[in-house]
N, C-alpha and C. Protein backbone atom coordinates (compact mmCIF):
# COMPACT_ATOMS: atom_id res chain seq x y z
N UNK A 1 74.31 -1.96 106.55
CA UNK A 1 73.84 -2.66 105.36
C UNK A 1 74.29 -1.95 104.07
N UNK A 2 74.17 -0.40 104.04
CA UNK A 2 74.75 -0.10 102.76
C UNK A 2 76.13 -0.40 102.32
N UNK A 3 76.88 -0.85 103.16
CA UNK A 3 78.60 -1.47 103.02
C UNK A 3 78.24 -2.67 101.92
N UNK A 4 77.19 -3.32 102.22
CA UNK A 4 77.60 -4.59 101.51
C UNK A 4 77.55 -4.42 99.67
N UNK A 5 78.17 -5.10 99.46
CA UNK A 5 78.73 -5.53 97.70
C UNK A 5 78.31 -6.69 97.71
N UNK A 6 78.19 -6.72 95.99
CA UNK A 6 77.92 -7.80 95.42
C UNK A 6 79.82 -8.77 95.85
N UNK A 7 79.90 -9.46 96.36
CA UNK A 7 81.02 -10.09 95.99
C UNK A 7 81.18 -11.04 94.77
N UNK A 8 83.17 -10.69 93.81
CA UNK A 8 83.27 -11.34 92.88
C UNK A 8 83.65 -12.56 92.87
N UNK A 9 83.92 -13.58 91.74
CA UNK A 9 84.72 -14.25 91.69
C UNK A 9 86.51 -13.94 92.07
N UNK A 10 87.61 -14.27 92.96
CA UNK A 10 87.37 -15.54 93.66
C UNK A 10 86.98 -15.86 94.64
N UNK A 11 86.37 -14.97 95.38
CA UNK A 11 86.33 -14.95 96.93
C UNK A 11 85.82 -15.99 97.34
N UNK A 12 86.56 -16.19 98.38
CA UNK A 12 86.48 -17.61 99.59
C UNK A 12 85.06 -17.87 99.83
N UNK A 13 84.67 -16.85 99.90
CA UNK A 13 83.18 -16.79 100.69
C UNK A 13 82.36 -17.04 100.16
N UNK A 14 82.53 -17.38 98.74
CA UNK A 14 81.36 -17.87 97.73
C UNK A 14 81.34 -19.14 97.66
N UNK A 15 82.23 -19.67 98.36
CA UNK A 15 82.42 -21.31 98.51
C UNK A 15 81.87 -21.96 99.82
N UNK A 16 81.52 -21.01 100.59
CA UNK A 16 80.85 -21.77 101.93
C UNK A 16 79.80 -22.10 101.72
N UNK A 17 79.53 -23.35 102.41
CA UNK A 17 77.88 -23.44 102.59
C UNK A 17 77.55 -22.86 103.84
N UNK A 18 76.04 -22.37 102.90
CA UNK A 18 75.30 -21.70 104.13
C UNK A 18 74.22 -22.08 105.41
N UNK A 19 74.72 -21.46 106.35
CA UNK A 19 73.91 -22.04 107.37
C UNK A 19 71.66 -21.60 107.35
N UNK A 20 71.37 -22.17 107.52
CA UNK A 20 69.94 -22.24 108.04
C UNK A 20 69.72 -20.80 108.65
N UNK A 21 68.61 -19.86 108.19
CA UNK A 21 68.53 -19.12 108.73
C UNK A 21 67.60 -19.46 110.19
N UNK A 22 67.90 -18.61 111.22
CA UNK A 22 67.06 -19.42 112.18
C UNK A 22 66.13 -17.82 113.01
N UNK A 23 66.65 -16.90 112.30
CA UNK A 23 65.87 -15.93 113.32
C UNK A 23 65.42 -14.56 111.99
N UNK A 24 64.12 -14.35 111.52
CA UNK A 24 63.51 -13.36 110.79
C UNK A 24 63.32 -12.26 111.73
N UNK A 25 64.28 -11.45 111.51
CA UNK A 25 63.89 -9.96 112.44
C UNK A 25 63.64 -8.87 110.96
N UNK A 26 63.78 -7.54 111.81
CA UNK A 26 64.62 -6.27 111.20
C UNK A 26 65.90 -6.27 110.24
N UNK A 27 66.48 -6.76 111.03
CA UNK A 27 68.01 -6.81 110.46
C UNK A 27 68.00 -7.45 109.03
N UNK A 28 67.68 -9.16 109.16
CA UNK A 28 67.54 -9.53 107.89
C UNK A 28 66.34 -9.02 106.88
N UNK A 29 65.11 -8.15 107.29
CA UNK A 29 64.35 -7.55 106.23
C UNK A 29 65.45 -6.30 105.42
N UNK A 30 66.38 -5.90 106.33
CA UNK A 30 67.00 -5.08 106.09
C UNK A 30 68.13 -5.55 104.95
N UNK A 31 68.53 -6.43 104.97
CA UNK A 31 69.34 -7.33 104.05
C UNK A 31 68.77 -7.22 102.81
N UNK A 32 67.36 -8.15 103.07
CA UNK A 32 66.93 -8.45 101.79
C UNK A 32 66.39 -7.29 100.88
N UNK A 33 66.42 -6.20 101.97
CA UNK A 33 65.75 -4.92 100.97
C UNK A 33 67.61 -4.25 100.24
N UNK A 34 68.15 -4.65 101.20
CA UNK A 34 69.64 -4.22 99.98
C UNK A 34 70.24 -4.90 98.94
N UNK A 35 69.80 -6.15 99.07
CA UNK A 35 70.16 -7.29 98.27
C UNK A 35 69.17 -6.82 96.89
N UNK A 36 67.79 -6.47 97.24
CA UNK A 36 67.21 -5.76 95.72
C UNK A 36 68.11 -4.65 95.47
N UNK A 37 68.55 -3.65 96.22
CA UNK A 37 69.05 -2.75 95.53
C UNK A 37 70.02 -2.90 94.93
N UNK A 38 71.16 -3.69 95.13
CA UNK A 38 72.30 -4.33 94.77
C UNK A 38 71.37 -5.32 93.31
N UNK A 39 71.03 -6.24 93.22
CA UNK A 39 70.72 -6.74 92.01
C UNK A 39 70.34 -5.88 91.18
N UNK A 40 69.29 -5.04 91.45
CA UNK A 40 68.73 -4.34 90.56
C UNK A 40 69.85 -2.93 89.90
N UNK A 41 70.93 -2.47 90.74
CA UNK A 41 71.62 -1.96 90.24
C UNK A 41 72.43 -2.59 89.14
N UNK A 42 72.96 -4.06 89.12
CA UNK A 42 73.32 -4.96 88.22
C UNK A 42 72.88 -5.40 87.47
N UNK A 43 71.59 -5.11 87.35
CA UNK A 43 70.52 -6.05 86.08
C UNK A 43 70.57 -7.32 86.42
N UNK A 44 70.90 -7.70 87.47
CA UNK A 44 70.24 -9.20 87.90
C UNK A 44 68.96 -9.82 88.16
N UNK A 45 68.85 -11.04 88.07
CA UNK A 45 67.42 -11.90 88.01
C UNK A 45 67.09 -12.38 89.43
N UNK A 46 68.46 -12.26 90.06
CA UNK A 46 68.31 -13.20 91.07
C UNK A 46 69.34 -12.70 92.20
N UNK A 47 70.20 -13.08 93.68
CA UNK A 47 70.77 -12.90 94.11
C UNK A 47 70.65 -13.56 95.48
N UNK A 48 71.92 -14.69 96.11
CA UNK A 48 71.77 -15.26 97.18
C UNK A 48 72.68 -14.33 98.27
N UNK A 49 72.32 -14.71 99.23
CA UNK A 49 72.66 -13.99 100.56
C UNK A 49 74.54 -14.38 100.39
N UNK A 50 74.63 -15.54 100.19
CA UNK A 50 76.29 -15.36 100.26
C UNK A 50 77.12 -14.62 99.31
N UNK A 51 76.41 -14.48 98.31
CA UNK A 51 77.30 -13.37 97.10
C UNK A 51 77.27 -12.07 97.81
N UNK A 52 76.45 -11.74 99.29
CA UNK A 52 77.23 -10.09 99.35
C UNK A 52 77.88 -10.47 100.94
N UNK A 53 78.29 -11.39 100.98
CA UNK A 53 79.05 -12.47 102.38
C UNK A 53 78.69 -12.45 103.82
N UNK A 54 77.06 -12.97 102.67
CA UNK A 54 76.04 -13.53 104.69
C UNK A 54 75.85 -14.95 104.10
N UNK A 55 76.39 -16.09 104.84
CA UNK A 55 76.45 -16.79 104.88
C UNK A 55 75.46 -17.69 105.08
N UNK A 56 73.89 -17.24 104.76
CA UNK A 56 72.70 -17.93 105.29
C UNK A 56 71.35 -18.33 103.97
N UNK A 57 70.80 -19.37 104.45
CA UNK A 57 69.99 -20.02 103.06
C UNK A 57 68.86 -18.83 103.17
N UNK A 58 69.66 -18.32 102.13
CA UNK A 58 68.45 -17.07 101.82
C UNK A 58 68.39 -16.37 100.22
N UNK A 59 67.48 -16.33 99.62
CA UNK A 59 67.81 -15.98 98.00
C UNK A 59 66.54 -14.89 97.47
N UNK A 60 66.80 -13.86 96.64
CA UNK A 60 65.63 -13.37 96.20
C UNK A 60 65.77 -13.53 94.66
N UNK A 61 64.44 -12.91 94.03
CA UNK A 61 64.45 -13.09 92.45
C UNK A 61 63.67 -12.04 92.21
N UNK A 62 63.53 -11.93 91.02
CA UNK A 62 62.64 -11.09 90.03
C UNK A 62 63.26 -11.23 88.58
N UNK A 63 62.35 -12.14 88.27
CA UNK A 63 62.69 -12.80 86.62
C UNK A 63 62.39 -11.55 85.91
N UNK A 64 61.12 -10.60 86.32
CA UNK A 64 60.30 -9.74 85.18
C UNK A 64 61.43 -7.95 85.13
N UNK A 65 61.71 -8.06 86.55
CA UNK A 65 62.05 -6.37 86.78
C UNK A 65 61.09 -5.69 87.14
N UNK A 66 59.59 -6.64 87.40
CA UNK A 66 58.58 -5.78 87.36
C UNK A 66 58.63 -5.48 89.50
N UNK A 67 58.63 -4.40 90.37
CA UNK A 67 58.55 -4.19 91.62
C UNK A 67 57.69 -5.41 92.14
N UNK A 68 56.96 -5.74 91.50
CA UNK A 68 55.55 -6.70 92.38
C UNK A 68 56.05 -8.21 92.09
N UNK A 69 56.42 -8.42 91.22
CA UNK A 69 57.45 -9.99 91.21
C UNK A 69 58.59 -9.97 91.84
N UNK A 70 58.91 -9.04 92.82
CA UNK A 70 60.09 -9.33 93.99
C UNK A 70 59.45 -10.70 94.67
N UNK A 71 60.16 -11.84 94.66
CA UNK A 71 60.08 -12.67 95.82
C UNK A 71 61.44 -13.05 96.94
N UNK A 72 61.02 -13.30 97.85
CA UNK A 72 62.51 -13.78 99.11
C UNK A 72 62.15 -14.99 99.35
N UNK A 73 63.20 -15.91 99.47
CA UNK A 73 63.09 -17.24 99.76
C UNK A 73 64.02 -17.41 100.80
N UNK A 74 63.53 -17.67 102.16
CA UNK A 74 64.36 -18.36 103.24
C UNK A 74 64.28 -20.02 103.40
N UNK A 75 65.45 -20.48 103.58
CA UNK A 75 65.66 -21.75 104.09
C UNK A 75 65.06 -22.50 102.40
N UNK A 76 65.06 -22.03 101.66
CA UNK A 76 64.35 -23.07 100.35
C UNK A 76 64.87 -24.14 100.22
N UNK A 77 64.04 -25.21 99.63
CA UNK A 77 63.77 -26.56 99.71
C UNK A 77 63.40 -27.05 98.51
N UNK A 78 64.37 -27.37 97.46
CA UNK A 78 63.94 -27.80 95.99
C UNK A 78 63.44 -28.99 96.08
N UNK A 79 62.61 -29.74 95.56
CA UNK A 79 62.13 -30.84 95.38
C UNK A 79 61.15 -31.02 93.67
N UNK A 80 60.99 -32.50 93.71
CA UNK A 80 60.05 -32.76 92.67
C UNK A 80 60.41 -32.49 91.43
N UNK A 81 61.63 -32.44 90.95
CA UNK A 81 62.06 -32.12 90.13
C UNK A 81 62.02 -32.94 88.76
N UNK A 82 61.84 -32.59 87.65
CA UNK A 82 61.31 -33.30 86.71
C UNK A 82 61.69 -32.46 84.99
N UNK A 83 62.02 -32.98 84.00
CA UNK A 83 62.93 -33.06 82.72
C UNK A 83 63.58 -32.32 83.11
N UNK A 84 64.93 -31.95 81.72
CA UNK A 84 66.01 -31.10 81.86
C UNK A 84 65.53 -30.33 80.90
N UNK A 85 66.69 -29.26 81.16
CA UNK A 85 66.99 -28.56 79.19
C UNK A 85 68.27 -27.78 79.51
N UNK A 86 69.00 -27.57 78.78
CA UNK A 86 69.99 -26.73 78.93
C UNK A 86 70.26 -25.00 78.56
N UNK A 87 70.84 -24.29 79.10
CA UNK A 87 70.56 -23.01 78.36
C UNK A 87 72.10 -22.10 79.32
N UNK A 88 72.23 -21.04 78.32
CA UNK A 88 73.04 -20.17 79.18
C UNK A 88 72.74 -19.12 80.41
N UNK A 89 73.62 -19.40 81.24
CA UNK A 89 73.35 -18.45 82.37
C UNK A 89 75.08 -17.56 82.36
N UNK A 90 74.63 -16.35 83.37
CA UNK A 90 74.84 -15.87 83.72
C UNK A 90 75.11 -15.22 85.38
N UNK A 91 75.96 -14.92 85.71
CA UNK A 91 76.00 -14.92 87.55
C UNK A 91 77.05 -13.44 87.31
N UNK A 92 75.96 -12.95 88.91
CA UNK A 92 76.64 -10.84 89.06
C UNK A 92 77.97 -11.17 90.11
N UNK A 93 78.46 -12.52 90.90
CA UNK A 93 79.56 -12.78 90.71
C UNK A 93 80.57 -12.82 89.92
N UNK A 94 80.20 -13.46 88.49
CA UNK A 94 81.28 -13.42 87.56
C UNK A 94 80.52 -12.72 86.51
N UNK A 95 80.88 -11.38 86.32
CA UNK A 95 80.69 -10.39 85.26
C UNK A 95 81.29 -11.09 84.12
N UNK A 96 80.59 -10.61 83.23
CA UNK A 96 80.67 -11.00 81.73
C UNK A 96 81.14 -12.17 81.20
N UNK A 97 80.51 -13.41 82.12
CA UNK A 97 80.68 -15.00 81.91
C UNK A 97 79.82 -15.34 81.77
N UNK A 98 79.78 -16.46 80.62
CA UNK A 98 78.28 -17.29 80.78
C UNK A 98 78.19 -18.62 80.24
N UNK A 99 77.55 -19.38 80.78
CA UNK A 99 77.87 -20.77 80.93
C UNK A 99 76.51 -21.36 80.47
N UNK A 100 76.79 -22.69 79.35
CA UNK A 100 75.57 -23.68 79.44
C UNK A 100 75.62 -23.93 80.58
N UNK A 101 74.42 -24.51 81.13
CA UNK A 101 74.29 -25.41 82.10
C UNK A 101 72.69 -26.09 81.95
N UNK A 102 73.04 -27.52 82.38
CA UNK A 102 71.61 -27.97 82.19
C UNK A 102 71.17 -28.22 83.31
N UNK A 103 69.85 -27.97 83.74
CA UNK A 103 69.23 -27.31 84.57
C UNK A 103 67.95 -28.47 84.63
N UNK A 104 67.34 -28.48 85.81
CA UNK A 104 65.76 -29.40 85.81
C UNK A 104 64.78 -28.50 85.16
N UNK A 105 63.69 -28.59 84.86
CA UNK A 105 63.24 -27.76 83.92
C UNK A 105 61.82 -27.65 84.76
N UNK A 106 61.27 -28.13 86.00
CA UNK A 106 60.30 -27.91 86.54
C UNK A 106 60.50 -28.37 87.91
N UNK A 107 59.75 -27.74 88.94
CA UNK A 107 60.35 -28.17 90.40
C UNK A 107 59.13 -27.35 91.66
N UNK A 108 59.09 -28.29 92.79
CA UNK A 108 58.67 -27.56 93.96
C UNK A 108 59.90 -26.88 94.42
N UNK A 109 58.86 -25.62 95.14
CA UNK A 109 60.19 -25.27 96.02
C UNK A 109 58.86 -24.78 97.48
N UNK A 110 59.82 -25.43 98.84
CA UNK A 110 59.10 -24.76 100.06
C UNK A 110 60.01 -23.61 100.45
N UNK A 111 59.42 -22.99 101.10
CA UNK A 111 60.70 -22.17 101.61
C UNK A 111 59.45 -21.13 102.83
N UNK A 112 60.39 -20.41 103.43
CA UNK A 112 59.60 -19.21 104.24
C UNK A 112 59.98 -17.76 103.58
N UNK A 113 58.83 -17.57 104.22
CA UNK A 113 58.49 -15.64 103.48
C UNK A 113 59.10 -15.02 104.64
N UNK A 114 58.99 -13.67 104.04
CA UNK A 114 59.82 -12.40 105.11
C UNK A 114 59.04 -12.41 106.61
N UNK A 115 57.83 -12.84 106.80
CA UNK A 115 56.83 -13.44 108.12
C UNK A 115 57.36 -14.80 108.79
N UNK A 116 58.03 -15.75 108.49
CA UNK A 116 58.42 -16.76 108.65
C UNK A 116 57.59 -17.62 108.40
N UNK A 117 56.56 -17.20 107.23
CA UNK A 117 55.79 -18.63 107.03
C UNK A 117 55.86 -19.47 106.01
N UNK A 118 55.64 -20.71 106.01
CA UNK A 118 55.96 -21.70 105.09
C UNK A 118 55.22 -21.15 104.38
N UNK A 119 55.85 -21.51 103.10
CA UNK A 119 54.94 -21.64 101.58
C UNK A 119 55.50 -22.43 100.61
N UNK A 120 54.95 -22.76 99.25
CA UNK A 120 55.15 -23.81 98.34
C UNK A 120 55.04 -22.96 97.21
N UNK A 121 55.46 -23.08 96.10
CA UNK A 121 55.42 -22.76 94.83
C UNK A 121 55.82 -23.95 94.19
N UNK A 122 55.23 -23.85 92.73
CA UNK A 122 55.87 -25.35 91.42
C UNK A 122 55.93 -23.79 90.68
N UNK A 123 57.39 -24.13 89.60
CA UNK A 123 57.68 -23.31 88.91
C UNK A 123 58.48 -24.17 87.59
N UNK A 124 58.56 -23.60 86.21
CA UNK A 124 58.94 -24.22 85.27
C UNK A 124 59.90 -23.63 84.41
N UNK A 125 60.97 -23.97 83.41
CA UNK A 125 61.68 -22.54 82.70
C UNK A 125 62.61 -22.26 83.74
N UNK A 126 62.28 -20.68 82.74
CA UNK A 126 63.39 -19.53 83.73
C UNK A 126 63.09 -19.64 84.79
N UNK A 127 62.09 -19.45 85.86
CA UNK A 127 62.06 -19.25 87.17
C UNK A 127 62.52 -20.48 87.78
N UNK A 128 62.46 -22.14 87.00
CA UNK A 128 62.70 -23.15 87.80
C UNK A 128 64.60 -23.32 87.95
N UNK A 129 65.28 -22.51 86.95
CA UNK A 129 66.54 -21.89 86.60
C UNK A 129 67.16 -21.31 87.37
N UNK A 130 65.91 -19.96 87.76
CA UNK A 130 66.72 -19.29 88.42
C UNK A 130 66.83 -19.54 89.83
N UNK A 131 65.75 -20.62 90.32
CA UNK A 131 65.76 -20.99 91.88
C UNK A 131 67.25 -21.79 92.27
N UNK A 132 67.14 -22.98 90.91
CA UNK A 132 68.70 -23.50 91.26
C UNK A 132 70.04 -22.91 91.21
N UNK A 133 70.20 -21.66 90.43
CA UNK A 133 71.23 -21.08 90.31
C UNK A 133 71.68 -20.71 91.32
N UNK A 134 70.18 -20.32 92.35
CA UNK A 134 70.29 -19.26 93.56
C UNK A 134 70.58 -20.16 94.73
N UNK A 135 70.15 -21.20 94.83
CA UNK A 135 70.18 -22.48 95.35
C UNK A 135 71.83 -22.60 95.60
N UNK A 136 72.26 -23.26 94.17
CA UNK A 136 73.63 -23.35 94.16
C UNK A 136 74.75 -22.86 95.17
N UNK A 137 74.12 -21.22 94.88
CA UNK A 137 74.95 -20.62 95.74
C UNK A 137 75.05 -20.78 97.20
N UNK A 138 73.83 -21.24 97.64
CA UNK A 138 73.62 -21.65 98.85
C UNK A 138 74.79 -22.63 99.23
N UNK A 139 75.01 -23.54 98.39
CA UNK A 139 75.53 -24.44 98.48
C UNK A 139 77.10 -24.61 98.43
N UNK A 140 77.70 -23.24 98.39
CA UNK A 140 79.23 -22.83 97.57
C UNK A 140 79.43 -23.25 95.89
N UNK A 141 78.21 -23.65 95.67
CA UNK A 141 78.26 -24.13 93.84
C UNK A 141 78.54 -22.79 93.09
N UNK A 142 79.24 -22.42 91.99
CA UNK A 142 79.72 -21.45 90.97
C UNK A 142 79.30 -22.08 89.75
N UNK A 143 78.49 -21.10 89.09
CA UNK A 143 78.73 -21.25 87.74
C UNK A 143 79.85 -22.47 86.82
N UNK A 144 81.18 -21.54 87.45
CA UNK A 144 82.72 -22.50 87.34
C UNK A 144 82.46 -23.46 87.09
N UNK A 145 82.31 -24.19 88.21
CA UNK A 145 81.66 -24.98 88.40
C UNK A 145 81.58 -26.26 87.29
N UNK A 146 80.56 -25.93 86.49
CA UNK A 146 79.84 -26.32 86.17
C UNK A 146 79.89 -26.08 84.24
N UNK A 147 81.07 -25.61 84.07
CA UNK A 147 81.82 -25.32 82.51
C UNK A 147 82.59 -26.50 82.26
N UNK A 148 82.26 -26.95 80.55
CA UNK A 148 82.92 -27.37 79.99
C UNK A 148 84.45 -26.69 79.92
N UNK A 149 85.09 -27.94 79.53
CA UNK A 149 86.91 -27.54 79.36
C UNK A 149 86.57 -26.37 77.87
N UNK A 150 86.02 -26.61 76.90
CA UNK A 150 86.19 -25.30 76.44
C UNK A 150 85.15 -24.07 76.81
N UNK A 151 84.62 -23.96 77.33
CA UNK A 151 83.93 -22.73 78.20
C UNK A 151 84.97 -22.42 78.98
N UNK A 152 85.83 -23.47 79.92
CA UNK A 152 86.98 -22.65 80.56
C UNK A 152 88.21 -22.10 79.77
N UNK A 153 88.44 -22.86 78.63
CA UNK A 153 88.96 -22.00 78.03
C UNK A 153 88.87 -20.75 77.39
N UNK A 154 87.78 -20.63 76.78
CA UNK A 154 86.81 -19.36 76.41
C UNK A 154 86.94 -18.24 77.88
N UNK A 155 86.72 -18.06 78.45
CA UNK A 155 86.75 -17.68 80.06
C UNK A 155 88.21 -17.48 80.32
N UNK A 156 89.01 -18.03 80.09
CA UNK A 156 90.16 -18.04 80.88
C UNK A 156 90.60 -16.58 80.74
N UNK A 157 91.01 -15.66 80.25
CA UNK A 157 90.99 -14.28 80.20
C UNK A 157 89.76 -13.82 80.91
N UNK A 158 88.72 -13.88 81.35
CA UNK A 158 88.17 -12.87 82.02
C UNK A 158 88.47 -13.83 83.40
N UNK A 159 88.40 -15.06 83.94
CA UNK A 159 88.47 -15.57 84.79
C UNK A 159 89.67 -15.08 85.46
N UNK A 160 90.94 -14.99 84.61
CA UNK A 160 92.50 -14.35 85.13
C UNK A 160 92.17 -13.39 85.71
N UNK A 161 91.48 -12.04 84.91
CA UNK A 161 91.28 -10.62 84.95
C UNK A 161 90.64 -10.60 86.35
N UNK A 162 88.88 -11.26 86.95
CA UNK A 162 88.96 -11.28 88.46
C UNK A 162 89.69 -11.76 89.17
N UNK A 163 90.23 -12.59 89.12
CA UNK A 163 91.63 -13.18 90.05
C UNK A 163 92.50 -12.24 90.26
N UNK A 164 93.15 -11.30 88.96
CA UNK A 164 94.05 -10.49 89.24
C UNK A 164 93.29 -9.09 90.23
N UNK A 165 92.02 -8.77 89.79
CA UNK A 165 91.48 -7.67 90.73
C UNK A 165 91.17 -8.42 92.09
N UNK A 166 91.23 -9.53 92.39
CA UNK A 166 90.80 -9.91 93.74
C UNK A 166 92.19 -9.55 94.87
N UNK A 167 92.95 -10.87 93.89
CA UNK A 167 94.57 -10.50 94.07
C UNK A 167 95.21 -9.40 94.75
N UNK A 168 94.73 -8.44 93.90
CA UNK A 168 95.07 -6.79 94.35
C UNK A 168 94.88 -6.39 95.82
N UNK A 169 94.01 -6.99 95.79
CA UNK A 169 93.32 -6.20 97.01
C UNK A 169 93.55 -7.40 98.51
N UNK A 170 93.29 -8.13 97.58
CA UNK A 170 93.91 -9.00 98.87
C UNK A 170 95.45 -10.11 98.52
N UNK A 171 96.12 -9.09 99.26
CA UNK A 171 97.40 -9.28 98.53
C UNK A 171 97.86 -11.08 99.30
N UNK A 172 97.63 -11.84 100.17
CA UNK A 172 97.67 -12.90 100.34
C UNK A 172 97.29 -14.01 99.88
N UNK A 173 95.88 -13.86 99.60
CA UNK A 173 95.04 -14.87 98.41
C UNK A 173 96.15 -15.39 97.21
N UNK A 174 95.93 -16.84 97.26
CA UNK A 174 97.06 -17.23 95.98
C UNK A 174 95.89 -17.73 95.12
N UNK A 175 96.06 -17.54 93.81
CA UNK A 175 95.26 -18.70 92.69
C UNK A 175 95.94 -20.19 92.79
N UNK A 176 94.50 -20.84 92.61
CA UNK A 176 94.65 -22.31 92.43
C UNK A 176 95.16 -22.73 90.93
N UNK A 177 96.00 -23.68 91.30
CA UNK A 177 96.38 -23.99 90.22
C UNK A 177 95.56 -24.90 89.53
């Protein structure tokens, strides 16, 4: 578990959708306790299981930074969703990008705890924000995504700049045109 990284923009792997988690052991408590350490080393709010390339509907948060507002969400289940608003985000995939995006502005979410038991929350704002962001990812959704043509233009220099460090390293990967 300490191997894993945050993975950047472009990697493949941020584009899969993720499968259903189907088995809460050790292993995945073990995940989710590196997945805090990894956000929290980044100053992140949030972080889904496929940004460090586990491929499974799994997401944690902590809007405050405070230790006791850690939550884990397995298998989550947005629903009930109700007005918009728009606002900028941010993703520890793509360093120093940030994107309007308009967002539902209140929502259920079910999901299971680190026990495997169902639970429900309604959340509004930032936290109803940060569930879909985290969501998204579930889903292979990016930020990218989800930019105006001039946000991608704005971007296009740092967007090059991870491409070219991905590039590097994986010298086969081509950019899309």
């Amino acid at each position: 578990m300490q191997d894993l990284r945050i993975l950047r923009y472009p990697d493949p792997r941020l584009r899969k959708l993720s499968a259903p988690v189907t088995e809460i052991n050790s292993e995945l408590r073990q995940l989710v306790a590196r997945m805090f350490e990894l956000m929290r080393a980044d100053r992140g709010v949030g972080l889904a299981a496929p940004q460090v390339g586990v491929n499974q509907r799994l997401f944690i948060i902590n809007p405050t930074g405070n230790p006791q507002d850690d939550r884990v969400y397995i298998n989550p289940e947005l629903s009930d969703a109700q007005d918009q608003d728009e606002a900028e985000e941010g993703c520890l995939s793509l360093p120093k990008i940030t994107v309007k995006v308009l967002r539902n502005r209140k929502l259920r979410m079910r999901a299971q705890d680190l026990e495997g038991k169902w639970f429900e929350e309604h959340a509004d704002g930032y936290v109803a924000r940060i569930w879909q962001h985290e969501n998204d990812h579930l889903d292979g959704i990016l930020i990218v995504d989800k930019m105006s043509p001039l946000e991608k233009l704005a971007a296009r220099k740092t967007l090059r700049e991870l491409e070219d460090a991905y590039a590097a390293v994986h010298p086969g990967w081509k950019r899309k045109r």
